[in-house]
Protein backbone atom coordinates (compact mmCIF):
# COMPACT_ATOMS: atom_id res chain seq x y z
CA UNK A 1 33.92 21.25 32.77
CA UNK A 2 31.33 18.16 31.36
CA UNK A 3 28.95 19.31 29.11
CA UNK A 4 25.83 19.92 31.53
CA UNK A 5 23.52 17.35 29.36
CA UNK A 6 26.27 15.11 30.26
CA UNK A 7 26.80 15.43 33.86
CA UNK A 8 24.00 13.33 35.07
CA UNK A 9 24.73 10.24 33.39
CA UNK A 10 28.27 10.50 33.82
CA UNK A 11 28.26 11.46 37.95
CA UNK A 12 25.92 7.75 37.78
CA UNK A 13 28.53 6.18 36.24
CA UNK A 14 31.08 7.07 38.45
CA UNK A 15 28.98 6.49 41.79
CA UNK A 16 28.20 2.95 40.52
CA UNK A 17 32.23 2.31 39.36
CA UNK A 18 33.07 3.29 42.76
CA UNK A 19 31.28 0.51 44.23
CA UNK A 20 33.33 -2.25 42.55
CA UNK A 21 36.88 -3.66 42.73
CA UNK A 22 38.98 -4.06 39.93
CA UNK A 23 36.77 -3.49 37.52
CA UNK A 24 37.42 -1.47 34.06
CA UNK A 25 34.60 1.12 32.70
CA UNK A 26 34.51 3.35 29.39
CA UNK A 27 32.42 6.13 28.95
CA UNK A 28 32.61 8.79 26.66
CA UNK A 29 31.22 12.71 27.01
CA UNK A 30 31.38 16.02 26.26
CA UNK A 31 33.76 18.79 28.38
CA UNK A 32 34.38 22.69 27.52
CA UNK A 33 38.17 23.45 26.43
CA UNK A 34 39.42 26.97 28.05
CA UNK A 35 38.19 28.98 24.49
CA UNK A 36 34.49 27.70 25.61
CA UNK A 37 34.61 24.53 22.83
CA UNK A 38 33.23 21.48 23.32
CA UNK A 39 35.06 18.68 22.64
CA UNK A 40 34.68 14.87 23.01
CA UNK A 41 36.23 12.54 25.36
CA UNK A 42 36.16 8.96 26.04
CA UNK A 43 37.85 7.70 29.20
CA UNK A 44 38.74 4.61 30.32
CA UNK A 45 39.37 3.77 34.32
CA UNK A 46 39.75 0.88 36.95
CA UNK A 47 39.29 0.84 40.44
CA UNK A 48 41.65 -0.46 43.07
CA UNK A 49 41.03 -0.60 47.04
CA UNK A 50 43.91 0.24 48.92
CA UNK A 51 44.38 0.26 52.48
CA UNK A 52 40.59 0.25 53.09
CA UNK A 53 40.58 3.40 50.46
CA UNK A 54 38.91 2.91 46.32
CA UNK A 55 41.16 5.06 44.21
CA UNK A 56 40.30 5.28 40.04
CA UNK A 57 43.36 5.12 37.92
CA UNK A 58 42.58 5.77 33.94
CA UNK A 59 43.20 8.18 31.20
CA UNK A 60 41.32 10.51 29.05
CA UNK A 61 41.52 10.83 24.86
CA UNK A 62 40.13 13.07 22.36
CA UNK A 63 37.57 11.25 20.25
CA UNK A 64 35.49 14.56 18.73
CA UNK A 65 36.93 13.39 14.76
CA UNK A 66 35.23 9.68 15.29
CA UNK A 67 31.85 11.29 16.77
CA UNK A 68 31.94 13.59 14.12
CA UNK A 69 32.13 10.77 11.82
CA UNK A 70 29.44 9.05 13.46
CA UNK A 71 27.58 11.64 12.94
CA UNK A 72 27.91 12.06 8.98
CA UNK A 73 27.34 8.72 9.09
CA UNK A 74 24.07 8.55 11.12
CA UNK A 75 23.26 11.54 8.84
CA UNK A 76 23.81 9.26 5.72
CA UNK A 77 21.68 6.21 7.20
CA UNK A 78 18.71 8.45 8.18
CA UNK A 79 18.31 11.78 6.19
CA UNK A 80 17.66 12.24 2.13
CA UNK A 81 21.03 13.25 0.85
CA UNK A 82 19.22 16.05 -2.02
CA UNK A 83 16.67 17.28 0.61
CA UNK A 84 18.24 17.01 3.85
CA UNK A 85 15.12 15.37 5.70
CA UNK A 86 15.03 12.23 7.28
CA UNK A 87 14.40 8.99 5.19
CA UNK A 88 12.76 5.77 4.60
CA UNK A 89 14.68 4.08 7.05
CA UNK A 90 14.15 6.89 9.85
CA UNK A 91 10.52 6.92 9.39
CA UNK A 92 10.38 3.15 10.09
CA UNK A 93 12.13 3.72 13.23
CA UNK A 94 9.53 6.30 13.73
CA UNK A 95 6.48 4.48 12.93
CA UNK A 96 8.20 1.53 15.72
CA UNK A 97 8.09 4.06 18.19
CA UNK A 98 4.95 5.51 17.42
CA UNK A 99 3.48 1.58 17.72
CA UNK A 100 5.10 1.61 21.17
CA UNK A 101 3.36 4.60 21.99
CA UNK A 102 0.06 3.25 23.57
CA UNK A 103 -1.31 6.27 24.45
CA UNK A 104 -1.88 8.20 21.61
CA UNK A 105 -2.95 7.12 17.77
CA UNK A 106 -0.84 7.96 14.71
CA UNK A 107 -1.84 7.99 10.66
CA UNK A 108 0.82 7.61 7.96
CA UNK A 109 0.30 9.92 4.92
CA UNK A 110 1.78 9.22 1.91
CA UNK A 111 2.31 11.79 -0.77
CA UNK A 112 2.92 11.72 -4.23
CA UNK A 113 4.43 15.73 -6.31
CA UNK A 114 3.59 14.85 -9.53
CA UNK A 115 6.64 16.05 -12.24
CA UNK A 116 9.39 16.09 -10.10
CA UNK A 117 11.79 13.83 -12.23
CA UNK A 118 10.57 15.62 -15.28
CA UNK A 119 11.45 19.37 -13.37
CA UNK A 120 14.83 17.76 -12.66
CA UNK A 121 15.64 16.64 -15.79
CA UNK A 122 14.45 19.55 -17.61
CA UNK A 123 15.53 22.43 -15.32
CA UNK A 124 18.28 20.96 -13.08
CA UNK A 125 18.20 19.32 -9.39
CA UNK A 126 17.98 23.25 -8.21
CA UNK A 127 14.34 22.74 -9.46
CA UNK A 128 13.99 20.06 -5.90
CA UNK A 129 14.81 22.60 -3.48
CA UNK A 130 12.35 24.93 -4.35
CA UNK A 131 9.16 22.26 -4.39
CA UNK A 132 10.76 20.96 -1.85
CA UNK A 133 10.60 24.77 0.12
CA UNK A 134 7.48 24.99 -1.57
CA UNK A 135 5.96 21.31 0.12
CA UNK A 136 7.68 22.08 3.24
CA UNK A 137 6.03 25.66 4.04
CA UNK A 138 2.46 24.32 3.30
CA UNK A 139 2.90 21.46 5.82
CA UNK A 140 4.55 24.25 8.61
CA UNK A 141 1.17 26.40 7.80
CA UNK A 142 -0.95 23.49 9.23
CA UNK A 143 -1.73 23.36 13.27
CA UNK A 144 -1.45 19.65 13.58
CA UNK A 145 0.57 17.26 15.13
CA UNK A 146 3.02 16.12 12.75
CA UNK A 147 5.63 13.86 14.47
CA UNK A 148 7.91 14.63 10.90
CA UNK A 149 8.33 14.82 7.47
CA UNK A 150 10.50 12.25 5.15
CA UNK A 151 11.80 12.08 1.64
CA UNK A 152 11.09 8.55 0.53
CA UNK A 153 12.43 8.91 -3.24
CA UNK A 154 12.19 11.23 -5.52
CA UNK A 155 8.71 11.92 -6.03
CA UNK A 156 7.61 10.34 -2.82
CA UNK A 157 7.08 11.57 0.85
CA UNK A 158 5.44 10.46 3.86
CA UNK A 159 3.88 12.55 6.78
CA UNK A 160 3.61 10.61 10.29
CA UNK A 161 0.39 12.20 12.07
CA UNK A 162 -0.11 11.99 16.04
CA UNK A 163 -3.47 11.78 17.25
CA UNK A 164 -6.87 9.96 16.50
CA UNK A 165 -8.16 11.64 13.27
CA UNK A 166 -11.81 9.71 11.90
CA UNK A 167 -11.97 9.52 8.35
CA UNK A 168 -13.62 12.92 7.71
CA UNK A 169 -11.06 14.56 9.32
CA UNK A 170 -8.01 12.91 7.69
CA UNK A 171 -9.94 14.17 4.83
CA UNK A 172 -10.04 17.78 5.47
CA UNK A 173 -6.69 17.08 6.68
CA UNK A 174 -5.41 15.99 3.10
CA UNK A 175 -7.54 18.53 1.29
CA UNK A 176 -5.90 21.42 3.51
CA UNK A 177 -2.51 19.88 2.74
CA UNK A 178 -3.26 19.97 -1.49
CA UNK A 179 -4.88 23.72 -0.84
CA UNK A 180 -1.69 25.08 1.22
CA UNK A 181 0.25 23.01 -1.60
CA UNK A 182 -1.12 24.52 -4.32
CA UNK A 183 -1.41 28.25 -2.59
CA UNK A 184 2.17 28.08 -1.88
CA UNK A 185 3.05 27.23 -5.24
CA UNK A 186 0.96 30.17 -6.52
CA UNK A 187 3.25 32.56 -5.31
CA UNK A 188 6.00 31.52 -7.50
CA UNK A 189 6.70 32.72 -10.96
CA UNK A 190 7.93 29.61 -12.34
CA UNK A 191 4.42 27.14 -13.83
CA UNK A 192 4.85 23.91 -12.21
CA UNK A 193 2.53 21.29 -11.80
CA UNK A 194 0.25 21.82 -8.54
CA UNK A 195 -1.24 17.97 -8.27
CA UNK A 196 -0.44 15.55 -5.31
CA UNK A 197 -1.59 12.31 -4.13
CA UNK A 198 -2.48 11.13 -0.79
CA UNK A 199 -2.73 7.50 0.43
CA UNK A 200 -3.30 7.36 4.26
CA UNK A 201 -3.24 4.38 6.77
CA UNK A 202 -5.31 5.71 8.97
CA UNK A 203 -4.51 5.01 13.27
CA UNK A 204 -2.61 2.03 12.09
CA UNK A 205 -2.33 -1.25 14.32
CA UNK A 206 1.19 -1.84 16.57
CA UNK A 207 0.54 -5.45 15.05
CA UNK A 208 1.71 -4.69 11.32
CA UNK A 209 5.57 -4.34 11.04
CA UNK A 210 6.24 -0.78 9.97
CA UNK A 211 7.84 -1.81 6.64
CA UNK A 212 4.26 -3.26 5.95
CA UNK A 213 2.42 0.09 7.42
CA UNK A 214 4.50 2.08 4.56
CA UNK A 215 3.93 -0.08 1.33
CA UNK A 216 0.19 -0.08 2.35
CA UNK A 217 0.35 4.12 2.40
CA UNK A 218 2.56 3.60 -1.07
CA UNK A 219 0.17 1.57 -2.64
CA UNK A 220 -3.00 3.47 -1.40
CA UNK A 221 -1.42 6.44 -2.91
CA UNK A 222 -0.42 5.24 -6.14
CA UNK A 223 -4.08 4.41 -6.52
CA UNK A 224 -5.21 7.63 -5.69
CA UNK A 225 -2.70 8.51 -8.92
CA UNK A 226 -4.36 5.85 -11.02
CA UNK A 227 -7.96 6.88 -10.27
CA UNK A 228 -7.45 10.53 -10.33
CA UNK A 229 -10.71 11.58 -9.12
CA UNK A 230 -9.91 13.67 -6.29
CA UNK A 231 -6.15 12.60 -5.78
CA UNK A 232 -7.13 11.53 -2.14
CA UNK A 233 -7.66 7.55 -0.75
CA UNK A 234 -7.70 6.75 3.10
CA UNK A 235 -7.03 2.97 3.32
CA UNK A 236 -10.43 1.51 5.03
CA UNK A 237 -13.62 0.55 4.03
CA UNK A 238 -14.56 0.15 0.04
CA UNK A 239 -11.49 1.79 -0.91
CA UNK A 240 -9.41 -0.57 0.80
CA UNK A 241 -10.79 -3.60 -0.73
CA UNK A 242 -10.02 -1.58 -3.95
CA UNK A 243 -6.26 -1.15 -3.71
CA UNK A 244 -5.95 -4.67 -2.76
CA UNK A 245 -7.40 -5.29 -6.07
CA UNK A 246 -5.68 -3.47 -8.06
CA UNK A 247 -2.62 -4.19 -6.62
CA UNK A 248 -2.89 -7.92 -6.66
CA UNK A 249 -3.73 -6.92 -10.69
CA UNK A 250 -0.37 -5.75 -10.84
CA UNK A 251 1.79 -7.90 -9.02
CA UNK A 252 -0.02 -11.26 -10.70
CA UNK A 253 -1.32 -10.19 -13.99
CA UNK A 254 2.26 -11.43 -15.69
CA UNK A 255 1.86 -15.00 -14.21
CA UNK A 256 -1.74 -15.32 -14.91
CA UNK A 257 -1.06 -14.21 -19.15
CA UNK A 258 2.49 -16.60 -18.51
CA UNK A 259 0.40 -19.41 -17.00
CA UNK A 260 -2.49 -19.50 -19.77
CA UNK A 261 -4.91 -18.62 -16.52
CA UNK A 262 -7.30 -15.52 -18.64
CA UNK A 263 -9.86 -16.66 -20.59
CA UNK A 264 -11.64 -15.52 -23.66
CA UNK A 265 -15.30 -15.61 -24.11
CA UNK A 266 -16.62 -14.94 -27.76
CA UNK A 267 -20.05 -12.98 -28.04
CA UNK A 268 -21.77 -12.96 -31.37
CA UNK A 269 -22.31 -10.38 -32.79
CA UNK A 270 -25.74 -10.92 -35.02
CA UNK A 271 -27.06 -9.30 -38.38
CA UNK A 272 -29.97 -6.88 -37.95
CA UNK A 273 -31.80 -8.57 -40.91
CA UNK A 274 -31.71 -11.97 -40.82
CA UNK A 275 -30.73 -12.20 -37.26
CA UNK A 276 -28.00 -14.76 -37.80
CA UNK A 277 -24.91 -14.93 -36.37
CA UNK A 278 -22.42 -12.70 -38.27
CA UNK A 279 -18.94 -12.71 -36.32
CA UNK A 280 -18.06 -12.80 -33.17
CA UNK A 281 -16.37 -10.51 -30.71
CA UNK A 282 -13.32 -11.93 -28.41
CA UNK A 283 -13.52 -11.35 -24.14
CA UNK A 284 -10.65 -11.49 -21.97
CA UNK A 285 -11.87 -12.56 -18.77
CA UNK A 286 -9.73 -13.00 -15.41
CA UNK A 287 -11.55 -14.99 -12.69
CA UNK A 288 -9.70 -15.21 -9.05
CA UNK A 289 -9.53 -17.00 -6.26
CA UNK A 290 -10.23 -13.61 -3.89
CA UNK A 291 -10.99 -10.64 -6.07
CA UNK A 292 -13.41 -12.55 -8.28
CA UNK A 293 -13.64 -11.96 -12.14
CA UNK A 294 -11.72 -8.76 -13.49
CA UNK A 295 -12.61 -6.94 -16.29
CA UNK A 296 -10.33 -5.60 -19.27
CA UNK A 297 -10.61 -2.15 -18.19
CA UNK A 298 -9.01 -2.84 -14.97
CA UNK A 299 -5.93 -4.72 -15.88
CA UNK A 300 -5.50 -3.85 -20.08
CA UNK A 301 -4.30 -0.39 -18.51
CA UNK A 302 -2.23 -1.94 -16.01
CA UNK A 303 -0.69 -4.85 -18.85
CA UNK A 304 -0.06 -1.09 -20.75
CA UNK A 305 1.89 0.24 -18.06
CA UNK A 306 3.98 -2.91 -17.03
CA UNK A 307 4.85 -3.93 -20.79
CA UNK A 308 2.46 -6.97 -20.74
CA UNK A 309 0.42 -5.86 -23.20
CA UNK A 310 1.97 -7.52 -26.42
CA UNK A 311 2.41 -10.90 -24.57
CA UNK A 312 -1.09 -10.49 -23.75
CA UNK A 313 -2.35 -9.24 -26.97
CA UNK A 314 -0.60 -12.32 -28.72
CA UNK A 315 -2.48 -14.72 -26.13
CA UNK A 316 -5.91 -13.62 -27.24
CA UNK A 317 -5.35 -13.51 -30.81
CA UNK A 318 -3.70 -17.03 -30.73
CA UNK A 319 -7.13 -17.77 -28.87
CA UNK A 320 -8.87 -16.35 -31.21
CA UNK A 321 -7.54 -18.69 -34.03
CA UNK A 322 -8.39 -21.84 -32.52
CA UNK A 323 -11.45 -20.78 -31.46
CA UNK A 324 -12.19 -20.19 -35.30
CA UNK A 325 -10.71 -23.23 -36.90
CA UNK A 326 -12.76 -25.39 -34.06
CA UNK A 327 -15.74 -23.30 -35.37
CA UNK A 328 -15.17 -23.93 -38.96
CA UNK A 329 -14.82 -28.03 -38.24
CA UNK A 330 -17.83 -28.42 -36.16
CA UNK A 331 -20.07 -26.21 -38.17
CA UNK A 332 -18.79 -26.11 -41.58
CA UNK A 333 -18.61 -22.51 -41.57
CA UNK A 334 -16.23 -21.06 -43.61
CA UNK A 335 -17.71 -16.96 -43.64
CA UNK A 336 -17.47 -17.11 -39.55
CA UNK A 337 -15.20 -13.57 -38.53
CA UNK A 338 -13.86 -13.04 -35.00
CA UNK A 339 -13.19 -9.38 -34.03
CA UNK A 340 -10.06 -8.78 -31.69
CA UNK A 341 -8.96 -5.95 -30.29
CA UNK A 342 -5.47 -4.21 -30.66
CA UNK A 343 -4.21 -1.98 -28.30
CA UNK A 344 -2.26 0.83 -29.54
CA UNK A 345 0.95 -0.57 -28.08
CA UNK A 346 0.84 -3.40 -30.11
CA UNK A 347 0.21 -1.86 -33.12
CA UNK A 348 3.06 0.48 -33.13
CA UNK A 349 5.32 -2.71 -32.26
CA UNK A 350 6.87 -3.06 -35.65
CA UNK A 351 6.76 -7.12 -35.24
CA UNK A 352 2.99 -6.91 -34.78
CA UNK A 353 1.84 -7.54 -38.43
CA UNK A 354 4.45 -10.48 -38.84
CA UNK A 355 3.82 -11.84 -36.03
CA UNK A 356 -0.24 -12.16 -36.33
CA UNK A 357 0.23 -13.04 -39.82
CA UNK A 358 2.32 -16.26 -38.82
CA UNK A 359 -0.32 -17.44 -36.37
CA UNK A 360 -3.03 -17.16 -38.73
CA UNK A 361 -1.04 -19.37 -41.02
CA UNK A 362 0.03 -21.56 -38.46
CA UNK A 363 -3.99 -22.91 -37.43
CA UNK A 364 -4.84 -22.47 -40.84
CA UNK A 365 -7.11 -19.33 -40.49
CA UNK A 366 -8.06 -17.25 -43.46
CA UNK A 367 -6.50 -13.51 -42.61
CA UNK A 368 -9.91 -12.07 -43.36
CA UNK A 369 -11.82 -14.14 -41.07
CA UNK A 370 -10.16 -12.20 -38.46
CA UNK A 371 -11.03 -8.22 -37.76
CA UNK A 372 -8.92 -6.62 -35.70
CA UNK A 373 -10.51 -3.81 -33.86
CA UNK A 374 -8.82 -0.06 -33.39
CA UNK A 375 -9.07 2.74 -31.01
CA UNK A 376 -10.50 5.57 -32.19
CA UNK A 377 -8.95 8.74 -30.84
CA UNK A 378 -5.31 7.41 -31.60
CA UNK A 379 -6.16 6.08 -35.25
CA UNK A 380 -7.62 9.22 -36.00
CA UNK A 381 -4.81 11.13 -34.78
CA UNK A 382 -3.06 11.25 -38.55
CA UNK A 383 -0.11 9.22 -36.69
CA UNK A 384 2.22 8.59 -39.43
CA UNK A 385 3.79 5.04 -38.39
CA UNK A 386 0.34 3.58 -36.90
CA UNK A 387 -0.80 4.26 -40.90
CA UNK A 388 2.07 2.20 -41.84
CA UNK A 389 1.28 -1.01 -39.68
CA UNK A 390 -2.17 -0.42 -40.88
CA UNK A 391 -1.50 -0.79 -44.79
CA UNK A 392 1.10 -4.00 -43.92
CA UNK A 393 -2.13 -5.33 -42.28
CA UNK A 394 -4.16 -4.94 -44.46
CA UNK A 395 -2.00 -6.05 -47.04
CA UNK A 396 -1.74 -9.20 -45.42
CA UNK A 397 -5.71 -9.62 -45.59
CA UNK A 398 -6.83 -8.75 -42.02
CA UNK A 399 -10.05 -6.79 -41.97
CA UNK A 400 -9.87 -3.73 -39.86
CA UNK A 401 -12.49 -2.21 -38.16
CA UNK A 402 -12.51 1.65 -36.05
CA UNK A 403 -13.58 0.68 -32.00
CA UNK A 404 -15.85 3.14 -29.97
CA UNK A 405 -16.60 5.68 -32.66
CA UNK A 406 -18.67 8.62 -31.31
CA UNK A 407 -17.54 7.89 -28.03
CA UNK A 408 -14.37 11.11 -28.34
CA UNK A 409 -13.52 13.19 -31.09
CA UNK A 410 -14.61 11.51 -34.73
CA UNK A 411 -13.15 12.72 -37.56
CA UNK A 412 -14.23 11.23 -40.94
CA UNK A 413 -12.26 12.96 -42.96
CA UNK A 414 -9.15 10.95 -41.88
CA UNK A 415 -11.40 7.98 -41.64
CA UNK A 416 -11.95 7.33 -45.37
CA UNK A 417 -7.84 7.98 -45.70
CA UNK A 418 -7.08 4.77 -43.62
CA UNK A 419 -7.26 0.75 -45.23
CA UNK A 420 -10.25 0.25 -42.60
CA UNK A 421 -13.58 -1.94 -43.47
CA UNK A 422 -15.56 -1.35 -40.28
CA UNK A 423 -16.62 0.74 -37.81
CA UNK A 424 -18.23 0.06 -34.45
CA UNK A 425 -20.67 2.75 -33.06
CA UNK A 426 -19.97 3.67 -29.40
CA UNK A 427 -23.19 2.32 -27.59
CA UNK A 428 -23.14 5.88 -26.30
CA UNK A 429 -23.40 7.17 -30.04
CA UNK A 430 -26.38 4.87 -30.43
CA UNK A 431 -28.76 5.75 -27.18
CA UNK A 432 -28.22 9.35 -28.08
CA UNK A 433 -29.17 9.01 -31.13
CA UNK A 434 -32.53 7.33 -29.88
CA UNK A 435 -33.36 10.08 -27.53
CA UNK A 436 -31.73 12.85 -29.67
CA UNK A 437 -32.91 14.03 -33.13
CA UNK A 438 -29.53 15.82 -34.26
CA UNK A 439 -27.83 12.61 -32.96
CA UNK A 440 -29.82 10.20 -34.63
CA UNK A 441 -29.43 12.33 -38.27
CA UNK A 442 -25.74 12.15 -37.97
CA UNK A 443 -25.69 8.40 -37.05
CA UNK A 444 -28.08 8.40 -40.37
CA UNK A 445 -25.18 10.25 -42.26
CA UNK A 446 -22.19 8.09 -40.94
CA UNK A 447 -24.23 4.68 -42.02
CA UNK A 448 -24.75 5.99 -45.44
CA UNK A 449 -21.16 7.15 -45.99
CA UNK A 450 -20.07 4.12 -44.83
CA UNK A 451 -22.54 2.04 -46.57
CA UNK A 452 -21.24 4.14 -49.67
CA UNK A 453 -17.72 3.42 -49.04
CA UNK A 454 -18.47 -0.44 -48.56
CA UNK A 455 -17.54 -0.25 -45.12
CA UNK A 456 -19.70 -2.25 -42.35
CA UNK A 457 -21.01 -0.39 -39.71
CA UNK A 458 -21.55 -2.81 -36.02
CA UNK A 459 -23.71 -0.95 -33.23
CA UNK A 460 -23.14 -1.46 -29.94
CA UNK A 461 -25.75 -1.27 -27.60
CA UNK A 462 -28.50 -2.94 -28.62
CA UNK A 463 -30.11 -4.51 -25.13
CA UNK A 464 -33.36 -5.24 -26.49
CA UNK A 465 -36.06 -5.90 -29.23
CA UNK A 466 -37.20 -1.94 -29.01
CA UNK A 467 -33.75 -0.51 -29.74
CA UNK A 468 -32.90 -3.08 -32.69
CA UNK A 469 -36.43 -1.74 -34.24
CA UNK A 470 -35.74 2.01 -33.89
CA UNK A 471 -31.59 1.60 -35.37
CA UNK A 472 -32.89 -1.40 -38.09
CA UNK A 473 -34.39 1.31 -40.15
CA UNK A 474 -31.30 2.85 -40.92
CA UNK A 475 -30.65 -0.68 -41.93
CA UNK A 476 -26.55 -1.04 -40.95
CA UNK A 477 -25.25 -4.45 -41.74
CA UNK A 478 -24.83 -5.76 -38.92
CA UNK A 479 -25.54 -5.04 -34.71
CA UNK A 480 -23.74 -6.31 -31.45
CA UNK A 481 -25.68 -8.90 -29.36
CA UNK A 482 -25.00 -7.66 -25.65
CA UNK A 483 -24.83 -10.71 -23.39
């Protein structure tokens, strides 16, 4: 007996073989052995007309062991081998459909479980199931339309969404999905980390090829990740125009520090008392085509994350050289200091000192005409090697100065234990100590230990006649121009 899902297609195919002469069809289906199994059969017949008669000669063979093949391996092409649920590649077939589908919208949600690979490697791939359980019963808990679930990679899943959702609702939507999340996980004993991120393409166009629709939801999420503000970005609006820059930071930020295409802008920075130019304080600017001119805290944490930042880091200080012996020829200034910053990467690159100390030489540049400027909250953090670079600095003759004091946690007791001859005052330090009388005593007490230490104090800040008044009676040696 043919399987009864079967038995339509196949009675067609025989009506319609019927009809022609000497002609050979194959078709294969499913029929029920005499212990109720099915198995799978593919036959193969020709017609013949006889004596005004059509008679079908053919045979019949078993062919359930290459179905069942074809199976694992449509199982293999489509579904996530650790988590069993279909993958990348089925959800593009998905989204194809879905853009065929005229009559209805869809949204692609892309989500990010933070820790996963960390779980894994700590507790064993054991750990995957159970988020995965975990991720998979808050979705089932929600009433809407979900079309399916996939498993991207690792860390990464996708959620195709039928129906036209505005952007308020996608909203609630994703905010249901993080609170079910999170709930679900709170039944569990084990302490894992709760946080997701959702990038949606919200009722995307049949015009943008499906491979396109995803790496917009990738990218919309991974700048949810990056912002971390409420975890959530739906791809329209502001907040698209904001993952197009930052992802056009990322993919072109190596060519434009390869192709000499940042610039560096030097502000003076001017002493409170005679109001001369004392040093000045390098830039980096980025000015594009599209996204106009991007600023160092957009793409210094992105050069961080890439591995850009020492290639970077030696472009600016290398500007920052000829931009001083140009200085010292034109104006026959031979006290001028430039100020450049260091990121933390650099400084723990154990090349770093050798390698600044070699440029200096090479344009000729005095090593303490050139400060180079600290964070804070890392410096201060008693890291053992970071005090090593510091002293082979120094020892070379840089001047070092501490960047955005009073802007975290300031300790001075490790301050005064580090080879450091400035410190810049966190523009934040500075209006609060205008406004604030507590504030402004402590300022007083950092500028006098620092003044007793011989160490110069810069403020930044100081926008206007009226503020350089009220912090040039606590006389510091020097204050930051803005502008």
């Amino acid at each position: 007996m043919i399987h009864p899902q079967d038995q339509p297609a196949f009675a067609r195919k025989v009506d319609h073989h019927l009809l022609n002469d000497n002609q050979k069809i194959t078709s294969q289906y499913r029929v029920r052995k005499l212990n109720g199994q099915y198995i799978w059969i593919e036959g193969t017949a020709i017609t013949k007309k006889r004596d005004g008669k059509v008679i079908m000669i053919g045979s019949h063979r078993d062919v359930s062991h290459q179905k069942l093949m074809e199976s694992y391996i449509q199982q293999a092409a489509f579904r996530d081998g650790t988590s069993g649920l279909p993958n990348r590649s089925q959800l593009l077939l998905d989204i194809e459909k879905a853009q065929i589908d005229v009559a209805n919208n869809y949204s692609l949600i892309y989500l990010q479980v933070e820790g996963i690979k960390s779980y894994v490697n700590q507790y064993g791939s054991d750990i995957l199931q159970q988020l995965l359980d975990n991720l998979i019963s808050a979705l089932q808990e929600l009433s809407d339309r979900f079309t399916d679930y996939y498993h991207i990679s690792p860390d990464d899943f996708a959620i195709l969404v039928k129906g036209k959702y505005g952007s308020e609702e996608l909203t609630r939507l994703c905010e249901r999905i993080m609170k079910q999340y999170k709930h679900s996980l709170s039944q569990q004993s084990n302490l894992y980390n709760k946080d997701i991120c959702l990038g949606v393409v919200p009722n995307f166009s049949s015009q943008l090829p499906p491979d396109e629709i995803v790496k917009i939801a990738s990218r919309t999420c991974h700048f949810s990740q990056v912002k971390k503000e409420n975890r959530l970005s739906i791809y329209e609006g502001g907040t698209k125009k904001q993952v197009e820059r930052h992802f056009y930071i990322e993919q072109g930020l190596e060519q434009a520090i390869l192709s000499d295409t940042l610039s560096v802008k030097f502000q003076p920075i001017v002493c409170a008392k005679t109001q001369e130019v004392a040093s000045f304080e390098t830039l980096v600017r980025w000015r594009t085509k599209n996204h106009g001119e991007i600023y160092p805290d957009e793409f210094i944490p992105v050069a961080e994350q890439k591995g850009f930042i020492v290639e970077l880091g030696n472009l600016v200080f290398e500007k920052a050289c000829r931009f001083i012996q140009k200085y010292r020829h034109f104006h026959n200034h031979n006290k001028i200091r430039v100020n450049v910053n260091v990121s933390v990467l650099q400084l723990l690159n154990v090349e770093f000192p050798d390698t600044v100390y070699q440029v200096a030489q090479q344009y000729g540049v005095p090593t303490h005409h050139i400060v180079l400027e600290l964070t804070e909250t890392f410096i201060l953090d008693g890291n053992h090697n970071a005090k090593k670079q510091l002293e082979r600095l120094s020892n070379y003759g840089f001047k070092l100065s501490l960047d955005d004091f009073g802007a975290g946690y300031s300790s001075l007791n490790s301050f005064f234990d580090l080879p450091l001859d400035q410190i810049k005052i966190d523009k934040s330090m500075a209006w609060r100590s205008l406004e604030n009388h507590a504030s402004g005593e402590y300022l007083q007490f950092v500028i006098q230990l620092c003044r007793a230490n011989n160490v110069d104090i810069v403020i930044e800040g100081v926008e206007n006649a009226s503020c350089n008044t009220n912090l040039l009676k606590w006389a510091p040696r020097t204050f930051k121009a803005i502008g």
